[in-house]
C-alpha atoms as a PDB file:
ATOM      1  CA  UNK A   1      19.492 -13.416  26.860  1.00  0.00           C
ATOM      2  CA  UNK A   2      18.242 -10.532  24.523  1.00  0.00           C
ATOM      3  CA  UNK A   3      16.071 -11.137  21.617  1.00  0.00           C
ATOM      4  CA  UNK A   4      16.068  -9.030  18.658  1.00  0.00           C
ATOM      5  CA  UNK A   5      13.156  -8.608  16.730  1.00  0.00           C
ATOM      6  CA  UNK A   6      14.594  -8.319  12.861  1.00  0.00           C
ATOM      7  CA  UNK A   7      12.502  -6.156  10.804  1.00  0.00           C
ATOM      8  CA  UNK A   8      11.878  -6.107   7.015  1.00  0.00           C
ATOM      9  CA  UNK A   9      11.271  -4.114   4.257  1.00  0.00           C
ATOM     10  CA  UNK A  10       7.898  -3.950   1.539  1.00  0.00           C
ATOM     11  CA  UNK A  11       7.755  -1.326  -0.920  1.00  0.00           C
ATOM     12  CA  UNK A  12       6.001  -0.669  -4.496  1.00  0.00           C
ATOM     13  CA  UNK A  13       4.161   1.845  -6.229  1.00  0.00           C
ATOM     14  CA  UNK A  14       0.934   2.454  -6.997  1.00  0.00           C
ATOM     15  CA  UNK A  15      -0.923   2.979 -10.896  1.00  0.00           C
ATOM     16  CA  UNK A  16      -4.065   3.221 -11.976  1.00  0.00           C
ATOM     17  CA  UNK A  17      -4.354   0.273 -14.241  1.00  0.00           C
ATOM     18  CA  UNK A  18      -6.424   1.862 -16.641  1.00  0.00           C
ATOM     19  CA  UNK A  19      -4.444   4.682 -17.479  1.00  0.00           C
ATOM     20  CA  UNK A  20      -1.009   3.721 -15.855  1.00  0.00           C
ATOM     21  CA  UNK A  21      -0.770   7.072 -14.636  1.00  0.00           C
ATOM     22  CA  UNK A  22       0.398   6.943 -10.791  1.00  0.00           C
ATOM     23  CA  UNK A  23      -1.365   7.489  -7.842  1.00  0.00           C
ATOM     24  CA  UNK A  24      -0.382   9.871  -5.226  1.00  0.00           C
ATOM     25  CA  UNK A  25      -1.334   9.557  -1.378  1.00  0.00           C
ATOM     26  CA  UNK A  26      -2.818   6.199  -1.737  1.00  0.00           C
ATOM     27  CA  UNK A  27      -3.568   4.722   1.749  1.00  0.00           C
ATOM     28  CA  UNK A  28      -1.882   1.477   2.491  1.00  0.00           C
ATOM     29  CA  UNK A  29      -2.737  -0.499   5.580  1.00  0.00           C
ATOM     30  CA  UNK A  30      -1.223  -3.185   7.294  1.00  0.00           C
ATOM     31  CA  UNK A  31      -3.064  -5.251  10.248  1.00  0.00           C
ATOM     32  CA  UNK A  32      -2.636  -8.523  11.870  1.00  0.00           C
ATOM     33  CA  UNK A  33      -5.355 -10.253  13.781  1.00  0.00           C
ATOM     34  CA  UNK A  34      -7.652  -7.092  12.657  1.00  0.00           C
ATOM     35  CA  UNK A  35      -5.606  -4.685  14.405  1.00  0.00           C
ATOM     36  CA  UNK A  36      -3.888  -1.770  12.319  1.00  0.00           C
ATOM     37  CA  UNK A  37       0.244  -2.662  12.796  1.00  0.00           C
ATOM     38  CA  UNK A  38       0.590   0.366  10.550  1.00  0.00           C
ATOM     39  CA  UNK A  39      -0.354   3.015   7.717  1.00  0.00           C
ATOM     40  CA  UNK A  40       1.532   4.563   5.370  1.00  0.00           C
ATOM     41  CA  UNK A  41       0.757   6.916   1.802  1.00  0.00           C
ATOM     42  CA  UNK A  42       2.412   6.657  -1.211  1.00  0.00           C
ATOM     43  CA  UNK A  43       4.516   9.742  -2.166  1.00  0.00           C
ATOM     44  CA  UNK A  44       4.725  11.903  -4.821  1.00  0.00           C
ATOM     45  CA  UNK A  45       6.211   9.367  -7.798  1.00  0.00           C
ATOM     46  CA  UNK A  46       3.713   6.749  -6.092  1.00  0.00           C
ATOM     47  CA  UNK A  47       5.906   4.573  -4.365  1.00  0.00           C
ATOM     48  CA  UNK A  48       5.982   3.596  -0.623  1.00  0.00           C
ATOM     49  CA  UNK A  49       7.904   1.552   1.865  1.00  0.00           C
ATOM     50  CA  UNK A  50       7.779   0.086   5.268  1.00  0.00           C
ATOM     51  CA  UNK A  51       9.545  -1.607   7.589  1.00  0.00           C
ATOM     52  CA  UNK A  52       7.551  -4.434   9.299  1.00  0.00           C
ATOM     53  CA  UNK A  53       8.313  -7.141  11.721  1.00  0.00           C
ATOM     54  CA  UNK A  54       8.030 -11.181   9.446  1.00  0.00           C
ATOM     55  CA  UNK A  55       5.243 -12.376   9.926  1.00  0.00           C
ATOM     56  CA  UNK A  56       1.288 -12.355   8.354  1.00  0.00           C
ATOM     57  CA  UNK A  57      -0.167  -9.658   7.366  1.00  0.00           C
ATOM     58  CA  UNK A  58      -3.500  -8.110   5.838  1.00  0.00           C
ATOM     59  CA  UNK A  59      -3.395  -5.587   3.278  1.00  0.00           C
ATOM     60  CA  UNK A  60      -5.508  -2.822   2.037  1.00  0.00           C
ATOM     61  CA  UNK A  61      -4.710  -0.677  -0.870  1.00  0.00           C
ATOM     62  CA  UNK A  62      -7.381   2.045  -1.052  1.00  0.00           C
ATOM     63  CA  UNK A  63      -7.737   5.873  -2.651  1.00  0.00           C
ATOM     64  CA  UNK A  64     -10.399   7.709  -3.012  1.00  0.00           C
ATOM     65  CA  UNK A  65     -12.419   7.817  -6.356  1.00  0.00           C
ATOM     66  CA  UNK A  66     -11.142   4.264  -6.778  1.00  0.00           C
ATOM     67  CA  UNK A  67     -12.280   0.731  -5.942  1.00  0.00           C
ATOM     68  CA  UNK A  68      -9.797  -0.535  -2.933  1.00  0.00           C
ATOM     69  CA  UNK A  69      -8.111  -3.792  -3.119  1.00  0.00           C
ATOM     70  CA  UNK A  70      -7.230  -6.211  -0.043  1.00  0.00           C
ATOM     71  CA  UNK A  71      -4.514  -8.761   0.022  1.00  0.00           C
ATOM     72  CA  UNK A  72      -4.851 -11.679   2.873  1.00  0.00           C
ATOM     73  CA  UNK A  73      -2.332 -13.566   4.781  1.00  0.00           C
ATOM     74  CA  UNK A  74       0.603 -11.858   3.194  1.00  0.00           C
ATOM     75  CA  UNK A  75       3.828 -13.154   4.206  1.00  0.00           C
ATOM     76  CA  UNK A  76       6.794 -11.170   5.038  1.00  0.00           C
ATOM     77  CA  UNK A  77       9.468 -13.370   5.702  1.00  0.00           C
ATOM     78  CA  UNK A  78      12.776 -11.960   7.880  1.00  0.00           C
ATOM     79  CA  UNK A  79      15.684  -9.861   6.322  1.00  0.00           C
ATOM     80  CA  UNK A  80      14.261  -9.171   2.871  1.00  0.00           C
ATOM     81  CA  UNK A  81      12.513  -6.832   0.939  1.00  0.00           C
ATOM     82  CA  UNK A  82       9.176  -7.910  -0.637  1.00  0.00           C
ATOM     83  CA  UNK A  83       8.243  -5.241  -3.583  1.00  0.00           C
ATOM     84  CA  UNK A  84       4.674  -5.193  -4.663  1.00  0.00           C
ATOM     85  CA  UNK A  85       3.365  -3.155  -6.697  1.00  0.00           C
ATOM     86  CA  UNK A  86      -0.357  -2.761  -6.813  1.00  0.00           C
ATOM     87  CA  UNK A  87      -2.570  -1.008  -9.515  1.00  0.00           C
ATOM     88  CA  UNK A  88      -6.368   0.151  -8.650  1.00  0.00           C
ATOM     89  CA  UNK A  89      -9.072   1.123 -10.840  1.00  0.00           C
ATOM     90  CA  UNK A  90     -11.595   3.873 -11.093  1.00  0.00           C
ATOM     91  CA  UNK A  91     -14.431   3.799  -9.231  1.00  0.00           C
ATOM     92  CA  UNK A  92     -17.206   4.486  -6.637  1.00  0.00           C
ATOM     93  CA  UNK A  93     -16.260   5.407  -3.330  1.00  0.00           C
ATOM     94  CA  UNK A  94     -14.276   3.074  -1.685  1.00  0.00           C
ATOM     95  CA  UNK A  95     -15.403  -0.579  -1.839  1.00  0.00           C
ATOM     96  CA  UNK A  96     -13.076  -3.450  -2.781  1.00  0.00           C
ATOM     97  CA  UNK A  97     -12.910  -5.452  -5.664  1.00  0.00           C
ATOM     98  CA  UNK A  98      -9.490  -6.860  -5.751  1.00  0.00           C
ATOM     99  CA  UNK A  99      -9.082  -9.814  -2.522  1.00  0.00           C
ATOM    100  CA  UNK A 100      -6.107 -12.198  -2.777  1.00  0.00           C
ATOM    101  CA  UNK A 101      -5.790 -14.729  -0.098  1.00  0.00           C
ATOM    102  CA  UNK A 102      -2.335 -16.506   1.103  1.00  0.00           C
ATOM    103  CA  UNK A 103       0.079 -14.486  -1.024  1.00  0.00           C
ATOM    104  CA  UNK A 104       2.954 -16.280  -0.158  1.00  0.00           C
ATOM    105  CA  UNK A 105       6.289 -14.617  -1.970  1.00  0.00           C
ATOM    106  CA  UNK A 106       9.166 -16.844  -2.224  1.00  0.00           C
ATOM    107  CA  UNK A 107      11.537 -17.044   0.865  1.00  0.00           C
ATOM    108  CA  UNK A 108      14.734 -15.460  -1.722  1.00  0.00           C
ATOM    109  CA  UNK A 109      15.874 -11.816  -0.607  1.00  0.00           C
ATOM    110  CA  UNK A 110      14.870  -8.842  -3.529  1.00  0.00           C
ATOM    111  CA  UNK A 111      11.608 -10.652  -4.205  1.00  0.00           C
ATOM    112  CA  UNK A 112      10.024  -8.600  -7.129  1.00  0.00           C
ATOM    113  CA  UNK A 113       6.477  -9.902  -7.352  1.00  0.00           C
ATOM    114  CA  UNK A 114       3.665  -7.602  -8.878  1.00  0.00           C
ATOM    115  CA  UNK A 115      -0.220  -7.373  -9.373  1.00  0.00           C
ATOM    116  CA  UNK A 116       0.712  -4.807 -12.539  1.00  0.00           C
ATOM    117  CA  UNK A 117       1.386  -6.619 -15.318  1.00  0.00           C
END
């Protein structure tokens, strides 16, 4: 028998909410269980994407000169792409402000949730 992991897709961009401007080279983290499953940096226009396995995952949205955010227990569920799009403000250092726990997007492929309003 061979099993076949299916992967999915998240992707978003990244503002500063203050001035909507975008942010270049933010980190974003994914771990599960407190170990880093992967890192990636928004690109020039501020966007980013990454294929993951389904499953839970912890978030962190940090850049420096700005207060991080962290997302908990966010759900990627199997064969879909989950956009979020994520805004941090100005700040000192890197400490976090933002924490959402259980983000749970809807089990619909193209789910287009956002922080940004």
């Amino acid at each position: 028998m061979i099993q076949i992991n299916a992967q999915t897709s998240i992707q978003g961009k990244t503002i500063d909410v203050d001035t909507g401007e975008i942010l270049i080279a933010t980190n974003i983290s994914f771990y599960q269980n407190d170990i880093l499953i992967w890192e990636t940096q928004s690109d020039r226009n501020g966007n980013y994407s990454v294929n993951l396995d389904p499953g839970n995952y912890d978030d962190l949205f940090y850049y420096v000169g700005y207060t991080g955010s962290a997302i908990y227990n966010l759900i990627i569920n199997t064969n879909q792409i989950t956009k979020l799009d994520w805004g941090l403000s100005a700040g000192i250092g890197i400490c976090f402000s933002s924490i959402i726990f259980d983000y749970r997007p809807p089990i619909r492929s193209n789910y287009s949730g956002s922080y940004l309003q």
